[in-house]
PDB file of N, CA and C in Angstrom:
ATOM      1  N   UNK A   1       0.754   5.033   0.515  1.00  0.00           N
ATOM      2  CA  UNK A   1       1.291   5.776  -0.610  1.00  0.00           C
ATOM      3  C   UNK A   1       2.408   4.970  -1.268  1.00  0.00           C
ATOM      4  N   UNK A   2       2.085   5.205  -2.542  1.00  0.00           N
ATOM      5  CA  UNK A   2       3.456   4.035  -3.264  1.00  0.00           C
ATOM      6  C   UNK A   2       4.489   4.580  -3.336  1.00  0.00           C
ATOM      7  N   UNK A   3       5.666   4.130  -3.542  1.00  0.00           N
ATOM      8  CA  UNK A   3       7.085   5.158  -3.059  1.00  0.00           C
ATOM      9  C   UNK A   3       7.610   4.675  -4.834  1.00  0.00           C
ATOM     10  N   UNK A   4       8.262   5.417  -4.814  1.00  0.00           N
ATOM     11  CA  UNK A   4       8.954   6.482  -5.953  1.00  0.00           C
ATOM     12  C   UNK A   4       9.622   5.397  -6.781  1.00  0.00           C
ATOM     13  N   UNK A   5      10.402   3.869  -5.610  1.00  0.00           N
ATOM     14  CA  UNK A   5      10.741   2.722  -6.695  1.00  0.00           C
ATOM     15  C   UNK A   5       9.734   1.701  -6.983  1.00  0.00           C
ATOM     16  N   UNK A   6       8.491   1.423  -6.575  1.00  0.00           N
ATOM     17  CA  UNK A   6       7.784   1.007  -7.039  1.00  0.00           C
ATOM     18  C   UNK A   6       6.904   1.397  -8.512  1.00  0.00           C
ATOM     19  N   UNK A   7       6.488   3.055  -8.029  1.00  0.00           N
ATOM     20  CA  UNK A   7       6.020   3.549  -9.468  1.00  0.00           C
ATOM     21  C   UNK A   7       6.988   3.322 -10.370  1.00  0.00           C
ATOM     22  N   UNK A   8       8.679   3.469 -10.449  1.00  0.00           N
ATOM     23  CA  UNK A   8       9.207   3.204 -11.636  1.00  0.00           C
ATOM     24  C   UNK A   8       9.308   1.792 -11.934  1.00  0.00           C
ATOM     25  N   UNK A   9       9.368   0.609 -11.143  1.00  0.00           N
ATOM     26  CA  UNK A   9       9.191  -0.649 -11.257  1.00  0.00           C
ATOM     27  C   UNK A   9       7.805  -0.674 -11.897  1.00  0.00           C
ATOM     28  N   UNK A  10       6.873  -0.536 -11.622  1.00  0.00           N
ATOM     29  CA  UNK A  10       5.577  -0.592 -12.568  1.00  0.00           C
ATOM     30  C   UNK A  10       5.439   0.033 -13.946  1.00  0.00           C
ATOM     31  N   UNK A  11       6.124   1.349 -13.834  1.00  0.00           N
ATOM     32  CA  UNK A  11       6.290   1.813 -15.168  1.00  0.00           C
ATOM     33  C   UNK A  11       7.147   0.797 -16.113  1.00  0.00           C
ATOM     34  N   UNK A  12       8.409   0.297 -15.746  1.00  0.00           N
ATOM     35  CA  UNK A  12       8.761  -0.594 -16.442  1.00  0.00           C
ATOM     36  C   UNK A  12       8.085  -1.383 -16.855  1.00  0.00           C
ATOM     37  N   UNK A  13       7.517  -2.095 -15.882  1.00  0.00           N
ATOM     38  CA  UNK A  13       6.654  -3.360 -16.667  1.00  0.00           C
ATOM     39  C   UNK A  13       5.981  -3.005 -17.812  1.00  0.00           C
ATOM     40  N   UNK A  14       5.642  -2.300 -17.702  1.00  0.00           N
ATOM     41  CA  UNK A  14       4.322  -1.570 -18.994  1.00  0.00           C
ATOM     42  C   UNK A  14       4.833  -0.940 -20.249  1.00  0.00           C
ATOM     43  N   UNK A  15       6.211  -0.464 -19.735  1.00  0.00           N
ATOM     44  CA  UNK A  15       6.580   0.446 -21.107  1.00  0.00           C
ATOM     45  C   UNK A  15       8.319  -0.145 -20.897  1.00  0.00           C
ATOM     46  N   UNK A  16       8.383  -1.219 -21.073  1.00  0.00           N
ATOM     47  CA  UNK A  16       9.903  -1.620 -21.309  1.00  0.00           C
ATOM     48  C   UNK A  16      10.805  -0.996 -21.934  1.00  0.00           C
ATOM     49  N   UNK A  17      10.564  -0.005 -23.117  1.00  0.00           N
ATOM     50  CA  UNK A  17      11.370   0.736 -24.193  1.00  0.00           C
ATOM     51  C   UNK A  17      11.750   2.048 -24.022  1.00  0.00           C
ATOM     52  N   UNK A  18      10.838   2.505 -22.976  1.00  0.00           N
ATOM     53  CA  UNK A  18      10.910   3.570 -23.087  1.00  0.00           C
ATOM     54  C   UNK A  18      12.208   4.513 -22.232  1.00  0.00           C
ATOM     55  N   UNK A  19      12.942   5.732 -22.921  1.00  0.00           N
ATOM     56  CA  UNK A  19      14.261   6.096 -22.157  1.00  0.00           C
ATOM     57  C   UNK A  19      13.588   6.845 -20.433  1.00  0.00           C
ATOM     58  N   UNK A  20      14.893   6.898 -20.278  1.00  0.00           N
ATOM     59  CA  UNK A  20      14.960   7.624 -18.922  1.00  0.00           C
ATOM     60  C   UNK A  20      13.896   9.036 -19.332  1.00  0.00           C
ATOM     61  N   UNK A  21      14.195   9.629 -19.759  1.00  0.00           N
ATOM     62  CA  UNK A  21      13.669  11.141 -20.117  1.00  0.00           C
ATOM     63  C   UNK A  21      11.853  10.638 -20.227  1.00  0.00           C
ATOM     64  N   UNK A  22      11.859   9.874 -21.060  1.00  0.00           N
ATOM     65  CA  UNK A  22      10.630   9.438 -20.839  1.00  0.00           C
ATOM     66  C   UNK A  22       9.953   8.784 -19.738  1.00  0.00           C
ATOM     67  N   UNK A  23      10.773   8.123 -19.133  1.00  0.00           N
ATOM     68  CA  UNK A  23       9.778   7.351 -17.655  1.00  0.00           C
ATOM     69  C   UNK A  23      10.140   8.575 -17.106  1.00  0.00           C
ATOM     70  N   UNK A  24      10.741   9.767 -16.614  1.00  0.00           N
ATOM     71  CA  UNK A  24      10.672  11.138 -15.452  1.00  0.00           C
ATOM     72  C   UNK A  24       9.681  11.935 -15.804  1.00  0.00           C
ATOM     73  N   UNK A  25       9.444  11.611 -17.687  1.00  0.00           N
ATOM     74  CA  UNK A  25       8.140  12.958 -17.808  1.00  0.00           C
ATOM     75  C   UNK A  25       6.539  12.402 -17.163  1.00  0.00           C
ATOM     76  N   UNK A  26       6.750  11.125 -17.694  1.00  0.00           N
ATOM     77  CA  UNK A  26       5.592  10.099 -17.415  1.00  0.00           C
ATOM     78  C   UNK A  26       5.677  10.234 -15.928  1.00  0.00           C
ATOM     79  N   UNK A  27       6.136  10.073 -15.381  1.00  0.00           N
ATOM     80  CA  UNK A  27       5.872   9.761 -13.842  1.00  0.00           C
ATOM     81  C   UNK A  27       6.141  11.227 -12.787  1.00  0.00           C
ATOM     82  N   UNK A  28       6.637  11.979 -13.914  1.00  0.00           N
ATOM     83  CA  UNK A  28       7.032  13.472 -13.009  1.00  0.00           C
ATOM     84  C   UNK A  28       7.840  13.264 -12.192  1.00  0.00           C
ATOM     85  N   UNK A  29       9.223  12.637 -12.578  1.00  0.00           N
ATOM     86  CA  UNK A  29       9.973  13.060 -11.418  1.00  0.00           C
ATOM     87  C   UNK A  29      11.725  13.206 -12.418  1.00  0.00           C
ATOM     88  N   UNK A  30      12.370  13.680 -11.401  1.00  0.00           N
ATOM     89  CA  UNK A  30      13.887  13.823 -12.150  1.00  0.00           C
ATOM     90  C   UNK A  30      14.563  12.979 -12.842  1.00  0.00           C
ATOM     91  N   UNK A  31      14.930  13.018 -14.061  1.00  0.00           N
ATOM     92  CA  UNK A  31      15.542  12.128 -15.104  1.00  0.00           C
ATOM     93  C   UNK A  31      16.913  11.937 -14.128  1.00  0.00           C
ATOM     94  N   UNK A  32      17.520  12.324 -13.393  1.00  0.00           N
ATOM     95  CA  UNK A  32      18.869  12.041 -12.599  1.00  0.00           C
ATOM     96  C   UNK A  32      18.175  10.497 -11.706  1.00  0.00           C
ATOM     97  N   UNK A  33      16.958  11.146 -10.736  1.00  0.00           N
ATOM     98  CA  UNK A  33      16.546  10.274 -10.000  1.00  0.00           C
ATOM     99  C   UNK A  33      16.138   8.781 -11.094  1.00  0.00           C
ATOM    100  N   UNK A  34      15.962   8.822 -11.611  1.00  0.00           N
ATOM    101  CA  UNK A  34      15.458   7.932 -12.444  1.00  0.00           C
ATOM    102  C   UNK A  34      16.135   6.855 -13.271  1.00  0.00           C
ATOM    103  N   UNK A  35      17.662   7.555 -13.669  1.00  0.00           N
ATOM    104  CA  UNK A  35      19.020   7.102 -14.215  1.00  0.00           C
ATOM    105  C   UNK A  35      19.617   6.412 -12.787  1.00  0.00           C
ATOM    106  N   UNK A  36      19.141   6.919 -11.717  1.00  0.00           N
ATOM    107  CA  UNK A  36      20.131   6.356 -10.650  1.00  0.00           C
ATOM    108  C   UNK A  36      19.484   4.988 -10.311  1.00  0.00           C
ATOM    109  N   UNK A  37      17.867   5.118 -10.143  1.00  0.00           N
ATOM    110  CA  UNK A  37      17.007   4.102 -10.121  1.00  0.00           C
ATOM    111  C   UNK A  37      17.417   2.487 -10.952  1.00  0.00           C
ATOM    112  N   UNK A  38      17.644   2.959 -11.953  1.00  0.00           N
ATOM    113  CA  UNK A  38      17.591   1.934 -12.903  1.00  0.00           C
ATOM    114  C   UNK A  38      18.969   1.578 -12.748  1.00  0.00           C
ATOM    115  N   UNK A  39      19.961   2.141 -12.269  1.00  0.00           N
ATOM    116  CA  UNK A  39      21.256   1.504 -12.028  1.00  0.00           C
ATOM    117  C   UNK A  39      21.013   0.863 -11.004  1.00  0.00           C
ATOM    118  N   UNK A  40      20.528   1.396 -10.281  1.00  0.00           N
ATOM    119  CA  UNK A  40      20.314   0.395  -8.669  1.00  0.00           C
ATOM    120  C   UNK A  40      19.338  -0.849  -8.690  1.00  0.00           C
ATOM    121  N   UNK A  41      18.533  -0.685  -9.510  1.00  0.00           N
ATOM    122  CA  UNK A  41      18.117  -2.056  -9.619  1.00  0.00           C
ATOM    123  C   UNK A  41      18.260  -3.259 -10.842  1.00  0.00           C
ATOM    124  N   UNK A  42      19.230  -2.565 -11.614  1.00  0.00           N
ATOM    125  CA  UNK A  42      20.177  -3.286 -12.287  1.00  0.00           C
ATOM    126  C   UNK A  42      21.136  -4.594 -11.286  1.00  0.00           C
ATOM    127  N   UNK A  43      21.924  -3.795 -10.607  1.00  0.00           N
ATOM    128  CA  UNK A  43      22.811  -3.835  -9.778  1.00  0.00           C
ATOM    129  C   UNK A  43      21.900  -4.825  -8.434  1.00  0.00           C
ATOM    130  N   UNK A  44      21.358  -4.616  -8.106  1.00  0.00           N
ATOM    131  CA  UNK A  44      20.394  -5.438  -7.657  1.00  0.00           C
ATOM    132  C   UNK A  44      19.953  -6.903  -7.864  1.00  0.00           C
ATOM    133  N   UNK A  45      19.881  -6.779  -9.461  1.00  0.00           N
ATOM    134  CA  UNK A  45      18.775  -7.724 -10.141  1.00  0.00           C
ATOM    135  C   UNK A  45      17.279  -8.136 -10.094  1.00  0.00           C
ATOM    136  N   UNK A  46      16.664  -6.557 -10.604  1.00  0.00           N
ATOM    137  CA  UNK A  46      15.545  -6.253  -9.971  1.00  0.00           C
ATOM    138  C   UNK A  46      15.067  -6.077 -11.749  1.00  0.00           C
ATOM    139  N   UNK A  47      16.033  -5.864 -12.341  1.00  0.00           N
ATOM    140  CA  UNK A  47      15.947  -5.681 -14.168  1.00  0.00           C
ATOM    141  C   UNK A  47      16.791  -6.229 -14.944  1.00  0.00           C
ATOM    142  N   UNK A  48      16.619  -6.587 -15.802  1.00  0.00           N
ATOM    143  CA  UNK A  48      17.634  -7.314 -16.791  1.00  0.00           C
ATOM    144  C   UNK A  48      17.767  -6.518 -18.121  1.00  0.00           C
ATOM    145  N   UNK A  49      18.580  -5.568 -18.729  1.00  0.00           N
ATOM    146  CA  UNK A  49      18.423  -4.692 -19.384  1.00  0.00           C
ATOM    147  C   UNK A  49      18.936  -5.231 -20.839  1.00  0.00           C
ATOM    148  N   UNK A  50      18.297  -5.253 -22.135  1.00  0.00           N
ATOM    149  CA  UNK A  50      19.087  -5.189 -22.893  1.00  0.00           C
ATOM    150  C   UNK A  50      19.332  -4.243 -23.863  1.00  0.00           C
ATOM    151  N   UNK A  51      20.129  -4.598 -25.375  1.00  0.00           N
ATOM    152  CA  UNK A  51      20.065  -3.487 -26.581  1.00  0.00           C
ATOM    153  C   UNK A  51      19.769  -4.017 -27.734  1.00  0.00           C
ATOM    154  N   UNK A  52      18.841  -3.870 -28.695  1.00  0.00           N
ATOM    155  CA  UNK A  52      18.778  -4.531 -29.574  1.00  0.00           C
ATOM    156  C   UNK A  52      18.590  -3.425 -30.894  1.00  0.00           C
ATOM    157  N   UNK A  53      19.721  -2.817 -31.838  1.00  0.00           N
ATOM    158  CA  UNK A  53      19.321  -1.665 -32.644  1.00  0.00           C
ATOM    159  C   UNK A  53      19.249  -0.803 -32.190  1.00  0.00           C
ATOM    160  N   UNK A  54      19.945  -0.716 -30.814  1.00  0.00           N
ATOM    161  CA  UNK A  54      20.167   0.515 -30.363  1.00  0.00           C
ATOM    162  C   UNK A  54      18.944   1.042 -29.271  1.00  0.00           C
ATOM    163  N   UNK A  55      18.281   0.374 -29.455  1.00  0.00           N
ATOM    164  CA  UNK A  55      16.744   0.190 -28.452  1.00  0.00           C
ATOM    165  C   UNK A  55      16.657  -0.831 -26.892  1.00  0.00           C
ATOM    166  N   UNK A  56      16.896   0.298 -26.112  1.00  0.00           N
ATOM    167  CA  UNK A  56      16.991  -0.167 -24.758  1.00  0.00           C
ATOM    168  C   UNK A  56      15.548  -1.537 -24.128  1.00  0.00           C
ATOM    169  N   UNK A  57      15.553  -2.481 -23.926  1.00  0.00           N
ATOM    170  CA  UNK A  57      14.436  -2.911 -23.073  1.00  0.00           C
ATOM    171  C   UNK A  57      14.927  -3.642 -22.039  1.00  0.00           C
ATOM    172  N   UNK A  58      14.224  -3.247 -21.028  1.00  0.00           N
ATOM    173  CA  UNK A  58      14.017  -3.631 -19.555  1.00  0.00           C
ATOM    174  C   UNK A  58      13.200  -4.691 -19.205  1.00  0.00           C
ATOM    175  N   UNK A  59      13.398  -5.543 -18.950  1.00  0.00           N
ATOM    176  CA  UNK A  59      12.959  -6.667 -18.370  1.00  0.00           C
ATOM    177  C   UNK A  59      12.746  -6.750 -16.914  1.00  0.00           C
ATOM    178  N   UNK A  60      11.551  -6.306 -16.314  1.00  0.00           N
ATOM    179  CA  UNK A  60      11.316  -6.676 -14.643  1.00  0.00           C
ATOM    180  C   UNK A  60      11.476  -7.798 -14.364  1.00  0.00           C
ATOM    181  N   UNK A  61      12.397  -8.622 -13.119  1.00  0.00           N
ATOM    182  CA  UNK A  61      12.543  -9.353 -12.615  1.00  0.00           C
ATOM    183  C   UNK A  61      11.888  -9.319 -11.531  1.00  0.00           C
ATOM    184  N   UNK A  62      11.849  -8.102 -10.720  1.00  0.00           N
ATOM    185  CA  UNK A  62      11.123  -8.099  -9.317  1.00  0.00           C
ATOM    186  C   UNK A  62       9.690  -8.853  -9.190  1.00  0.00           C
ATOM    187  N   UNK A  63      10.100  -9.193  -8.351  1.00  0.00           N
ATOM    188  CA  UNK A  63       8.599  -9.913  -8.127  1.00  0.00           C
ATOM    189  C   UNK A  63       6.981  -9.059  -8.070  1.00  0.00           C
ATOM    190  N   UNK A  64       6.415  -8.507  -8.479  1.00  0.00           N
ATOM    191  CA  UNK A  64       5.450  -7.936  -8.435  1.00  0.00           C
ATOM    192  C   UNK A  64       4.397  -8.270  -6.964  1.00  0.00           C
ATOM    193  N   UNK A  65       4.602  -7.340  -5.844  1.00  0.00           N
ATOM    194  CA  UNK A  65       3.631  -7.411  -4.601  1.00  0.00           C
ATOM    195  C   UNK A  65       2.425  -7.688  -4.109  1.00  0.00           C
ATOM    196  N   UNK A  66       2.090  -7.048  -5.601  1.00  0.00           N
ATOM    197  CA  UNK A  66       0.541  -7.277  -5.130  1.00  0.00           C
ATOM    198  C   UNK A  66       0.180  -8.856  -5.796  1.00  0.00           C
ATOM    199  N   UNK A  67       0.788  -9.708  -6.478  1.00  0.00           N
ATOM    200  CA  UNK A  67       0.970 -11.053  -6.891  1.00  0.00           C
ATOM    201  C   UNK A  67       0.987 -11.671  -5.897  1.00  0.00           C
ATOM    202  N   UNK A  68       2.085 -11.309  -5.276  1.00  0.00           N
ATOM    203  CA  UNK A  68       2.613 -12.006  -3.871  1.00  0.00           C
ATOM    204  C   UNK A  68       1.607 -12.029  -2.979  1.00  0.00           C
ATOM    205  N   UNK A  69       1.079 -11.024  -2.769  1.00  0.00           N
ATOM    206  CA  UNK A  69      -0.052 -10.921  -1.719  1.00  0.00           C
ATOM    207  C   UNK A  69      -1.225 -12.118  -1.791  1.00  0.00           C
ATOM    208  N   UNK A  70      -1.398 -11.587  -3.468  1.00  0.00           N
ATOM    209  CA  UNK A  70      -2.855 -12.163  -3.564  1.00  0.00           C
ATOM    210  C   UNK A  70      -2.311 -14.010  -3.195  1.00  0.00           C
ATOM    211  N   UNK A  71      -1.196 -14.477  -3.824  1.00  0.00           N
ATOM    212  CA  UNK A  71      -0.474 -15.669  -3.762  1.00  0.00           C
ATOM    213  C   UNK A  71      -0.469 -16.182  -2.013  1.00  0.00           C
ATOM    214  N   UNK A  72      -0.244 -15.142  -1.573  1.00  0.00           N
ATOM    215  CA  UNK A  72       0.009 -15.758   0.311  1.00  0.00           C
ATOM    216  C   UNK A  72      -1.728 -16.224   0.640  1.00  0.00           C
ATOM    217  N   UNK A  73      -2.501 -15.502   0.227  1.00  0.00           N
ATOM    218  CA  UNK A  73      -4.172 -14.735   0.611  1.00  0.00           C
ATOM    219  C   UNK A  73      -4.445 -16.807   0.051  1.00  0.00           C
ATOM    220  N   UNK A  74      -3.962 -16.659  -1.238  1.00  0.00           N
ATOM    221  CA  UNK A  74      -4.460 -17.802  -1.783  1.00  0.00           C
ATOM    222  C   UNK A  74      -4.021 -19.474  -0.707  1.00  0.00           C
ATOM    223  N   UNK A  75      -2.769 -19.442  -0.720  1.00  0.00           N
ATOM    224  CA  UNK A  75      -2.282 -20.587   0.387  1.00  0.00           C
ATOM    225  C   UNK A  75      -2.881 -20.390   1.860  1.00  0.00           C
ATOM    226  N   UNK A  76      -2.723 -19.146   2.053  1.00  0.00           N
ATOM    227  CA  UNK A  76      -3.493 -19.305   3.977  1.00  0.00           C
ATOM    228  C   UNK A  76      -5.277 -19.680   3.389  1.00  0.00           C
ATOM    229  N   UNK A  77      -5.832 -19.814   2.272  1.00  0.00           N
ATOM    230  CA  UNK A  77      -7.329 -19.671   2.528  1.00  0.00           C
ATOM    231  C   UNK A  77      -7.431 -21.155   2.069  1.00  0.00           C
ATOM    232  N   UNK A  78      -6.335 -22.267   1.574  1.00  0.00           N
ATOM    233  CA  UNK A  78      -6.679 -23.428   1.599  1.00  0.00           C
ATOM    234  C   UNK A  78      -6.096 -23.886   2.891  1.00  0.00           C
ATOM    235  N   UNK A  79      -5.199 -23.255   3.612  1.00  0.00           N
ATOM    236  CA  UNK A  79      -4.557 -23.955   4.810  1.00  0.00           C
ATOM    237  C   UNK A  79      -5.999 -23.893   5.900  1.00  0.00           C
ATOM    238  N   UNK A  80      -7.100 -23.084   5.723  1.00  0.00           N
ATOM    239  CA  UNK A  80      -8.237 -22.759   7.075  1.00  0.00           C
ATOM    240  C   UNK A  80      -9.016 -23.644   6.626  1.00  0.00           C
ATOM    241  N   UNK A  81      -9.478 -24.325   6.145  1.00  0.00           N
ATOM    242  CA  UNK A  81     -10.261 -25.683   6.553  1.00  0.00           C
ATOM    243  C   UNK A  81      -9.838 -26.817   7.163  1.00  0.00           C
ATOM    244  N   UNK A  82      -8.760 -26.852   6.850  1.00  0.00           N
ATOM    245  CA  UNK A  82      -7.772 -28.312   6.956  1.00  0.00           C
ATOM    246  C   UNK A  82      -7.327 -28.627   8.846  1.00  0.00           C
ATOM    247  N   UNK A  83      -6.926 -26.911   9.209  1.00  0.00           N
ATOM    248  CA  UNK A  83      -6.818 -26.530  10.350  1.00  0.00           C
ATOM    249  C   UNK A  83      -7.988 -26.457  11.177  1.00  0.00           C
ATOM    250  N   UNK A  84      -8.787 -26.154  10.320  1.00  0.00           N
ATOM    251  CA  UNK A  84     -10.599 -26.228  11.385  1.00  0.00           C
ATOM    252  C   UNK A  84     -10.682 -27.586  11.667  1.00  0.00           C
ATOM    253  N   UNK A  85     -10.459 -28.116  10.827  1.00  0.00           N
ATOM    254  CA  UNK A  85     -11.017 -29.686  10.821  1.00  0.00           C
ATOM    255  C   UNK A  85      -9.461 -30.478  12.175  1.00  0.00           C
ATOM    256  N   UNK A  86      -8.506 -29.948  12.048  1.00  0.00           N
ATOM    257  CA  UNK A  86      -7.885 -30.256  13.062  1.00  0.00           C
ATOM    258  C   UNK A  86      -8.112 -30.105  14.390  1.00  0.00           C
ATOM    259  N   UNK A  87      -8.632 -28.726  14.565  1.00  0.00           N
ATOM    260  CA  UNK A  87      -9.457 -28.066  16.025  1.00  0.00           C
ATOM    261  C   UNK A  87     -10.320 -29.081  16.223  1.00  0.00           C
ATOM    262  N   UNK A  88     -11.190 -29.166  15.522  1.00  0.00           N
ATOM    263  CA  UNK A  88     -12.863 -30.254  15.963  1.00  0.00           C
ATOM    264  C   UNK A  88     -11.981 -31.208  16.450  1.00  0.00           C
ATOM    265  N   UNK A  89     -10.701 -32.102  15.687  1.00  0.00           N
ATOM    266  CA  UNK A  89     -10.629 -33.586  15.899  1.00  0.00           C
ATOM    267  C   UNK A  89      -9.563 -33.158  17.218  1.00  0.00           C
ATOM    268  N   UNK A  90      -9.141 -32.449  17.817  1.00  0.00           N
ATOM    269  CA  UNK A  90      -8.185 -32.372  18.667  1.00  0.00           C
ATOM    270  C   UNK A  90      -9.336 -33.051  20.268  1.00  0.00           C
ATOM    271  N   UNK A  91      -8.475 -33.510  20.963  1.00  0.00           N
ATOM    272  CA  UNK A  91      -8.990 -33.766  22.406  1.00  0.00           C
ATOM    273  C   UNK A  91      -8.133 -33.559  23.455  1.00  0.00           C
ATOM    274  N   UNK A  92      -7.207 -32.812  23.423  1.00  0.00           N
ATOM    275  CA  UNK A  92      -6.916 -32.565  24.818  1.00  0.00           C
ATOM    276  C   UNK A  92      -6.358 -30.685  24.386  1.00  0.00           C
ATOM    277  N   UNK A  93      -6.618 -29.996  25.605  1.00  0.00           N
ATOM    278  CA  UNK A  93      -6.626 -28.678  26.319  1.00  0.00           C
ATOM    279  C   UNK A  93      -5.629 -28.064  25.203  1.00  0.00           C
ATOM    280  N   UNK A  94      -4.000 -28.860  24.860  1.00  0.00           N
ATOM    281  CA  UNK A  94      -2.675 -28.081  25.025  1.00  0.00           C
ATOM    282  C   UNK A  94      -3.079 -28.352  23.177  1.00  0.00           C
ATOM    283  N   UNK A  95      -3.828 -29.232  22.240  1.00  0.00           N
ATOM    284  CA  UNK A  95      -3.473 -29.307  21.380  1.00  0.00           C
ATOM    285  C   UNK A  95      -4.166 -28.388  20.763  1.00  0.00           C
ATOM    286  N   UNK A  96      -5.536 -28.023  21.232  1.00  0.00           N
ATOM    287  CA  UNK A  96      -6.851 -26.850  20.872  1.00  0.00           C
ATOM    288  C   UNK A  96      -6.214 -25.908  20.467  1.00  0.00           C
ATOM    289  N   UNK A  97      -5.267 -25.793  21.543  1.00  0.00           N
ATOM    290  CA  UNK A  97      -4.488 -23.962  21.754  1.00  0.00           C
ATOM    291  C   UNK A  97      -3.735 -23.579  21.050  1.00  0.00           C
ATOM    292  N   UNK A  98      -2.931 -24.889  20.510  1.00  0.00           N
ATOM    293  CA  UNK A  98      -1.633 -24.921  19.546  1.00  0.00           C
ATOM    294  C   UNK A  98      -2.497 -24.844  18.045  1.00  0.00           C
ATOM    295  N   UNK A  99      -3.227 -25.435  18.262  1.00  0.00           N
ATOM    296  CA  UNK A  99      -4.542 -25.206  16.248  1.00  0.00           C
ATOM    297  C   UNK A  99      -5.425 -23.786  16.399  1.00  0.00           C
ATOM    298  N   UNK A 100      -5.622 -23.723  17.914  1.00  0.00           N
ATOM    299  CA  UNK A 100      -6.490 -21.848  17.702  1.00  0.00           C
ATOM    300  C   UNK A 100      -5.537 -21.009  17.333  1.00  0.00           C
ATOM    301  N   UNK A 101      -3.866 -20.912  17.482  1.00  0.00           N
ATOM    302  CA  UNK A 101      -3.255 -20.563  17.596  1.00  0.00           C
ATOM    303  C   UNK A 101      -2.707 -20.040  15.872  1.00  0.00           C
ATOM    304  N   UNK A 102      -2.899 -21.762  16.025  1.00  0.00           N
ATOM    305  CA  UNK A 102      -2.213 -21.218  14.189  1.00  0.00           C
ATOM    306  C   UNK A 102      -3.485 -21.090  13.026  1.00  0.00           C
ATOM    307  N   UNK A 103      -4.681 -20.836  13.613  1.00  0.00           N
ATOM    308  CA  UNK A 103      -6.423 -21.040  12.863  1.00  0.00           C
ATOM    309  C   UNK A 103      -6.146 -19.260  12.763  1.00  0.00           C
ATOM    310  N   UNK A 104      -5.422 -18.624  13.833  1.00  0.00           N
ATOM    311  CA  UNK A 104      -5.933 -16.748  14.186  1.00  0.00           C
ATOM    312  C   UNK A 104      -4.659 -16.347  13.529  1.00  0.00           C
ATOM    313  N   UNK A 105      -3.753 -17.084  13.081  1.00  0.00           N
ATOM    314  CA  UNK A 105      -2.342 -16.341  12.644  1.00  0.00           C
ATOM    315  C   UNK A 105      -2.670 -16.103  10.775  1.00  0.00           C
ATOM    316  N   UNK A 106      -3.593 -17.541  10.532  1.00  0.00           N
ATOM    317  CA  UNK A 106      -3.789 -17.559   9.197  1.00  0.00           C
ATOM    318  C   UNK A 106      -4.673 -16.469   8.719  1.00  0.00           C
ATOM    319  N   UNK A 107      -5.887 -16.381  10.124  1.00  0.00           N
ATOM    320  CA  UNK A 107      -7.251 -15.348   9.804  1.00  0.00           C
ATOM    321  C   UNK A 107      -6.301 -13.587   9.550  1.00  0.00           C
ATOM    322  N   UNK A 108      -5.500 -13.571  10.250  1.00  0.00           N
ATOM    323  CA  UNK A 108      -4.671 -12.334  10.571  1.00  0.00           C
ATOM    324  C   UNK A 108      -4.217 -12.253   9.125  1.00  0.00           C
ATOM    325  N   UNK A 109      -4.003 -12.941   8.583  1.00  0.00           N
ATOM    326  CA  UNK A 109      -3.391 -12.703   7.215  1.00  0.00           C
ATOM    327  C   UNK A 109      -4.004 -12.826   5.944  1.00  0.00           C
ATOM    328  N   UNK A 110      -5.252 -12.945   6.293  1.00  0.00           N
ATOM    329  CA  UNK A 110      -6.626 -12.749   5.229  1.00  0.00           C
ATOM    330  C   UNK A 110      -6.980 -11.872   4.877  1.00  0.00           C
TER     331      UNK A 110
END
């Protein structure tokens, strides 16, 4: 289940302009909770807020997760050949164990 600062971190991304009153109706939750949100990740540096004409926009800084994910998914799936090919060329007992080792840490994270 996504928790309450992520949905408003996503809402930002999408609707940068829009006020507090508007991201609590959109997302259904308390314009208080929502004012406090955006201070805290102000304060953070999770947003970069500006004013231009009197028109608020929000700038996400946070790194977006599911980016990240797909980004880790992407580096461990070029690191598993390279490591297979280390297993085959290994010849003794202690070095197998140390490449199965790190071959099942990468699969774990696929």
């Amino acid at each position: 289940m996504e928790r309450k600062t992520d949905k408003i971190i996503d809402y930002l991304r999408n609707h940068p302009v829009d006020t507090n009153i508007e991201i609590a109706d959109a997302l259904k939750f308390d314009k208080e909770l929502v004012r406090k949100q955006i201070s805290l990740f102000k304060a953070r540096g999770w947003i970069q807020v500006t004013y231009e004409n009197k028109v608020r926009t929000i700038i996400v800084k946070k790194e977006d997760p599911k980016s990240m994910v797909e980004y880790k998914k992407e580096i461990f799936t070029e690191m598993l050949p390279t490591l297979l090919s280390d297993f085959e060329e290994t010849t003794s007992i202690q070095e197998r164990n140390m490449v199965a080792k790190m071959i099942f840490r990468v699969l774990e994270n696929l």
